[in-house]
Protein backbone atom coordinates (compact mmCIF):
# COMPACT_ATOMS: atom_id res chain seq x y z
CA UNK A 1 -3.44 0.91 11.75
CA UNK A 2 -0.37 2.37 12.66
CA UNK A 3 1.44 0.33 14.51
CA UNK A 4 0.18 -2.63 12.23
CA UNK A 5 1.48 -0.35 9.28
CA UNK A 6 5.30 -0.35 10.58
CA UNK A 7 5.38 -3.82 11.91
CA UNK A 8 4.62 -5.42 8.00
CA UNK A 9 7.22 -2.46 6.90
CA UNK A 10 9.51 -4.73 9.89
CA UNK A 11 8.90 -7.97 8.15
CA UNK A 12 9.25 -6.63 4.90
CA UNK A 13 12.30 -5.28 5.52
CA UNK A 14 13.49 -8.64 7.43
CA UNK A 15 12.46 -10.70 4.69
CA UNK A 16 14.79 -8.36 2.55
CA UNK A 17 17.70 -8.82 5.05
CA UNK A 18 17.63 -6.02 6.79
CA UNK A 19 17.09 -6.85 10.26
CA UNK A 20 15.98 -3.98 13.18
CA UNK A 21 15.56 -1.06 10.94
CA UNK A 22 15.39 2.51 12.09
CA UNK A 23 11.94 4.27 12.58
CA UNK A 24 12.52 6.22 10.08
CA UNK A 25 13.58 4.15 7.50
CA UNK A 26 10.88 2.26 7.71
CA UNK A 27 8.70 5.89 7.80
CA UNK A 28 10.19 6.22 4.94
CA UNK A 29 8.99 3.05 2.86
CA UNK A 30 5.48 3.58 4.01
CA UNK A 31 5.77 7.27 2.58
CA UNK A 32 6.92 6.49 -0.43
CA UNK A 33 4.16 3.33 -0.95
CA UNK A 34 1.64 6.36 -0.72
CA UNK A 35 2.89 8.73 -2.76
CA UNK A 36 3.33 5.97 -5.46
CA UNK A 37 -0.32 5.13 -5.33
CA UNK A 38 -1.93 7.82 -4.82
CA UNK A 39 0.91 10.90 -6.31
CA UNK A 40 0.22 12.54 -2.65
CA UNK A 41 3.46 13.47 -0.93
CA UNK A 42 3.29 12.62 3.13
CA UNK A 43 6.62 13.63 5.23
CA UNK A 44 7.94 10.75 6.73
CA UNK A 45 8.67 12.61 9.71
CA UNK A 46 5.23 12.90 10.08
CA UNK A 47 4.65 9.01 9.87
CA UNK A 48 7.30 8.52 12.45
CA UNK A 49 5.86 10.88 14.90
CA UNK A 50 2.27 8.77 14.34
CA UNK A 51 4.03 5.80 15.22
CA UNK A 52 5.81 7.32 18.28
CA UNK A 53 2.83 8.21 19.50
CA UNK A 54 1.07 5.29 18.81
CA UNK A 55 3.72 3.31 20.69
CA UNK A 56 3.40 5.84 23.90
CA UNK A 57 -0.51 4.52 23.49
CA UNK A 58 -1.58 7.61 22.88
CA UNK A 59 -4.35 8.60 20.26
CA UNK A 60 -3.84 10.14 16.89
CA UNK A 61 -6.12 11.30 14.55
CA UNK A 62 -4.88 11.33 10.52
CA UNK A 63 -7.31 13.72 8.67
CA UNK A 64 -5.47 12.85 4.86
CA UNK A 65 -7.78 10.45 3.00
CA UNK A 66 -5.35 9.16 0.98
CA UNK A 67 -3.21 8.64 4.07
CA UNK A 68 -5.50 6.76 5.27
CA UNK A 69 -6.09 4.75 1.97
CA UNK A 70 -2.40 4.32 1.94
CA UNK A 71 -1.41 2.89 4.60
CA UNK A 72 -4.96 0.25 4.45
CA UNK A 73 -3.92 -0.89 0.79
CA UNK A 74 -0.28 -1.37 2.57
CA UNK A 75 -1.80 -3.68 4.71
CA UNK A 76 -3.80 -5.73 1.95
CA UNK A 77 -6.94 -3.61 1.87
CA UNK A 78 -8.72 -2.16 -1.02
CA UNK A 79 -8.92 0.83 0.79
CA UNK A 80 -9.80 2.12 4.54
CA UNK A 81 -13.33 1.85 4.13
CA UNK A 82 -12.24 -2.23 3.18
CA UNK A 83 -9.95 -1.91 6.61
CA UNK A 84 -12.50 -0.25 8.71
CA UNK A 85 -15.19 -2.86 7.76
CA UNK A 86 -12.52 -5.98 8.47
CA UNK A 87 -11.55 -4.61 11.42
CA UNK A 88 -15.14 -3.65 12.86
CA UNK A 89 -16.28 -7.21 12.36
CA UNK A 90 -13.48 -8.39 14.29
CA UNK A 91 -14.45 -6.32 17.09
CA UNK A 92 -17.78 -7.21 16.53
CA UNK A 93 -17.31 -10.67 17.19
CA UNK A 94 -14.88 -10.35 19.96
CA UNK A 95 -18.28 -8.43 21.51
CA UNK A 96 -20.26 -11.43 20.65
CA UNK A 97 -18.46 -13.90 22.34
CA UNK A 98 -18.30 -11.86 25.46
CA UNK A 99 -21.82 -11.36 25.36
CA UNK A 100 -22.48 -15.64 24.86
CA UNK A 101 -20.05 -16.20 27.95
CA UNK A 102 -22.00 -14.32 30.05
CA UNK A 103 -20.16 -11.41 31.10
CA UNK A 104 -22.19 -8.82 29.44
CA UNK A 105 -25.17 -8.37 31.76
CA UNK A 106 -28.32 -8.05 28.57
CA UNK A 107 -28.40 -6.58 25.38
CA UNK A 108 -28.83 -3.53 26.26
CA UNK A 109 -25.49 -2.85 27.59
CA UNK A 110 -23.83 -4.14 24.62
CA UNK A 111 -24.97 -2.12 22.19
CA UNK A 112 -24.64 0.70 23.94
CA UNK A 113 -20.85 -0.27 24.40
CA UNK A 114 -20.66 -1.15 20.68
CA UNK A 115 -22.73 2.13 18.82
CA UNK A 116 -20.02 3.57 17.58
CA UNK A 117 -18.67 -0.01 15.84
CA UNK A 118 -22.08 -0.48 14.89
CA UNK A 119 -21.98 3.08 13.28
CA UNK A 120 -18.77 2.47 11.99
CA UNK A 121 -20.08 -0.84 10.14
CA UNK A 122 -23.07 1.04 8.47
CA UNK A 123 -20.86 3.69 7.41
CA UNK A 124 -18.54 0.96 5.90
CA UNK A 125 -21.12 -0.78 4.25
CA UNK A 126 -22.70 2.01 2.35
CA UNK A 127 -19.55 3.24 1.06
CA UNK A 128 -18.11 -0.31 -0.07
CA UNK A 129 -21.93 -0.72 -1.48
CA UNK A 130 -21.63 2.19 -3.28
CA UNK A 131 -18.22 1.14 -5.15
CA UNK A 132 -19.62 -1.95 -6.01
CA UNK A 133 -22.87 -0.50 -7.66
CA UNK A 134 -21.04 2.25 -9.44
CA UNK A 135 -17.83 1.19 -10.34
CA UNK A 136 -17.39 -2.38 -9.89
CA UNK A 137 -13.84 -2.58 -8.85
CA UNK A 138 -11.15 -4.29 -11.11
CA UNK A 139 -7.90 -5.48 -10.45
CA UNK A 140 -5.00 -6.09 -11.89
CA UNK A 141 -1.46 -8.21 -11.32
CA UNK A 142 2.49 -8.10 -12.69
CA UNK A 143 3.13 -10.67 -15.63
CA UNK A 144 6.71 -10.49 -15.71
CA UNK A 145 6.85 -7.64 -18.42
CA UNK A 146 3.62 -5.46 -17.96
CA UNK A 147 0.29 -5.33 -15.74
CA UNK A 148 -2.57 -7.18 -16.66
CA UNK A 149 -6.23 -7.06 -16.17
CA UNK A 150 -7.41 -9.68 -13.84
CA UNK A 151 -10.32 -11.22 -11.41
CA UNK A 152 -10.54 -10.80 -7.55
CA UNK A 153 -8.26 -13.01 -5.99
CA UNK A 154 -8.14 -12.82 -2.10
CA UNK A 155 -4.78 -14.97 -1.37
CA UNK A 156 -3.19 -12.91 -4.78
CA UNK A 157 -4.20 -10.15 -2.58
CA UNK A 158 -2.79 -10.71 0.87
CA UNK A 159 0.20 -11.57 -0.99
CA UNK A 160 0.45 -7.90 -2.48
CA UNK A 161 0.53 -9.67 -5.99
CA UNK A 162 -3.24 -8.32 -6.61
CA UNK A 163 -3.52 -4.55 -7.52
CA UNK A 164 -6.36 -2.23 -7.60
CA UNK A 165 -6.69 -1.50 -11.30
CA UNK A 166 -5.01 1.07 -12.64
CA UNK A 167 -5.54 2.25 -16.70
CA UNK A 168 -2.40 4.44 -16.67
CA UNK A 169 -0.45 1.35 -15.52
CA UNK A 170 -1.72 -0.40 -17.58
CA UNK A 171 -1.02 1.59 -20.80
CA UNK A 172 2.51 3.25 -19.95
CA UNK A 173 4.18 1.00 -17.75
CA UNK A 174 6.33 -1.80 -18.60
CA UNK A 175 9.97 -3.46 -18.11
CA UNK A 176 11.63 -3.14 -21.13
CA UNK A 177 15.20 -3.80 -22.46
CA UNK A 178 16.85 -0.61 -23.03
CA UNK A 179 20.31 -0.52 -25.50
CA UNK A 180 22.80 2.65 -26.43
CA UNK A 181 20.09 3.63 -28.89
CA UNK A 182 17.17 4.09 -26.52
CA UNK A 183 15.93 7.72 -25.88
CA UNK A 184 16.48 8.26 -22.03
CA UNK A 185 16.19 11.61 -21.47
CA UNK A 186 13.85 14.12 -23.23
CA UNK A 187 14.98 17.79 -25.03
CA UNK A 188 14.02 19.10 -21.24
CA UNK A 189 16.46 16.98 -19.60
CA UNK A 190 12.98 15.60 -18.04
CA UNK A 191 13.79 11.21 -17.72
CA UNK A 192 11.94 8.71 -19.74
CA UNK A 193 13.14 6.00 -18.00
CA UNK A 194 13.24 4.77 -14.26
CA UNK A 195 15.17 1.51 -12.69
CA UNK A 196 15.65 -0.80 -9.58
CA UNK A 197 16.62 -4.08 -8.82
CA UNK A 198 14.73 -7.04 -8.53
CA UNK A 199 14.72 -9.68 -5.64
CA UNK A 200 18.31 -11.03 -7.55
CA UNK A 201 19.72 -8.26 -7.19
CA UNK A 202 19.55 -7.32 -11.12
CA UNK A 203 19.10 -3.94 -12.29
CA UNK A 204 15.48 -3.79 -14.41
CA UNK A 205 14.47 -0.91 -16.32
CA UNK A 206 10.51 0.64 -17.09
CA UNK A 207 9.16 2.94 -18.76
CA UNK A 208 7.62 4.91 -15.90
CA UNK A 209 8.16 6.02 -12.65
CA UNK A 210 6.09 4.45 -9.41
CA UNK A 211 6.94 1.29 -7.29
CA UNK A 212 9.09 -2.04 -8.49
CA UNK A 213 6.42 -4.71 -9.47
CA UNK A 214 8.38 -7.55 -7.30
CA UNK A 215 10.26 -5.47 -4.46
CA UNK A 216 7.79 -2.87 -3.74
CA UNK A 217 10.72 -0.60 -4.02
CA UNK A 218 10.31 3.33 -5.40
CA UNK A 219 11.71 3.39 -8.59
CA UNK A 220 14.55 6.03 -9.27
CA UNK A 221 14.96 8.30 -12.62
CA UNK A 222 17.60 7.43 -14.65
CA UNK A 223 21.15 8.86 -15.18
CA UNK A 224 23.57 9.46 -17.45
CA UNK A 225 25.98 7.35 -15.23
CA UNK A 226 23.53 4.31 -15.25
CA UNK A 227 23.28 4.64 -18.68
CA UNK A 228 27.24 4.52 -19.13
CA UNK A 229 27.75 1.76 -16.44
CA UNK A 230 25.18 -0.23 -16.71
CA UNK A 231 23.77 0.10 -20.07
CA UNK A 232 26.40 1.04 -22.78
CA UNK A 233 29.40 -0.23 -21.24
């Protein structure tokens, strides 16, 4: 999950004109995807060394939950339950064609080579069941201004234009147009407004903190000096 992790951080960064970028760069982005879902702060350096030794093909064990969640919704899963239960059937099947060509010797055999995918499937199964009976997952996607409230959509999905629902972004986040007269700062100095640029290269403005709708990008808290520049002047 790793390595599959940083290679769609590659493309993404590719597709955004930044060819070859540094480990940790790319450490980075992934890091700051998780703690804009999930408000759980993960070093980067800490994703980096995963990777490292995930490229050495060595084996790595990440005991975070939300990690884990993370870096699965990265990769266009719900969550890693969603990613463990793809990913087992894959393997699953890979078994089963092995076992049709003849190379596994009887049945036997290949179950005992496959009980811990087999586990791994059950496991996945009751825990995905489980959402669905209790808490029938909604989703949600970008309109231009706000999020909406939306049904399932697997190609929306892959795409990263289909969100797991979210009520707080859906009540206190939105683009909006801010002027000289707009309150950007509170009496605490604490920001009320956050800002990035789109895929045009224009600067957009929201009303909370978290990732770009369009870019994927963190946001950034605003300043007096992108107020003057950008807004005012």
């Amino acid at each position: 999950m790793i390595l599959a992790a940083f290679e769609k951080a590659k493309e993404n960064e590719a597709n955004r004109g930044f060819n070859d970028p540094a480990k940790s760069s790319l450490a980075k982005l992934l890091s700051d995807f998780i703690e804009a879902e999930f408000k759980f702060q993960f070093g980067e350096r800490s994703l980096r060394d995963y990777y490292s030794e995930a490229l050495d093909g060595n084996s790595i064990e990440i005991r975070q939950s939300r990690v884990l969640d993370g870096l699965s919704r990265y990769l266009g899963y719900v969550d890693y339950a969603d990613y463990l239960l793809d990913n087992s059937r894959e393997s699953q099947v890979a078994s089963e064609k092995e076992l049709k060509s003849g190379n596994a010797a009887s049945i036997k055999p290949f179950i005992k080579r496959n009980k811990t995918t087999f586990v791994i499937v059950i496991v996945a199964i009751l825990i995905i069941s489980g959402i669905s009976i209790f808490s029938h997952p909604k989703w949600m996607e970008w309109n231009g201004t706000h999020y909406i409230e939306t049904s399932f959509d697997a190609d929306k999905l892959k795409a990263g234009i289909l969100k797991p629902f979210k009520q707080d972004r859906i009540d206190d986040f939105e683009r909006i147009e801010p002027t000289c007269e707009t309150q950007f700062f509170n009496e605490d100095k604490s920001v009320r407004i956050w800002y990035g640029k789109n895929n045009a290269g224009e600067w957009e403005f929201f009303s909370s903190y978290g990732l770009h709708p369009r870019t994927g990008k963190t946001l950034k808290p605003i300043t007096q000096y992108i107020v003057d520049k950008y807004i005012c002047n």
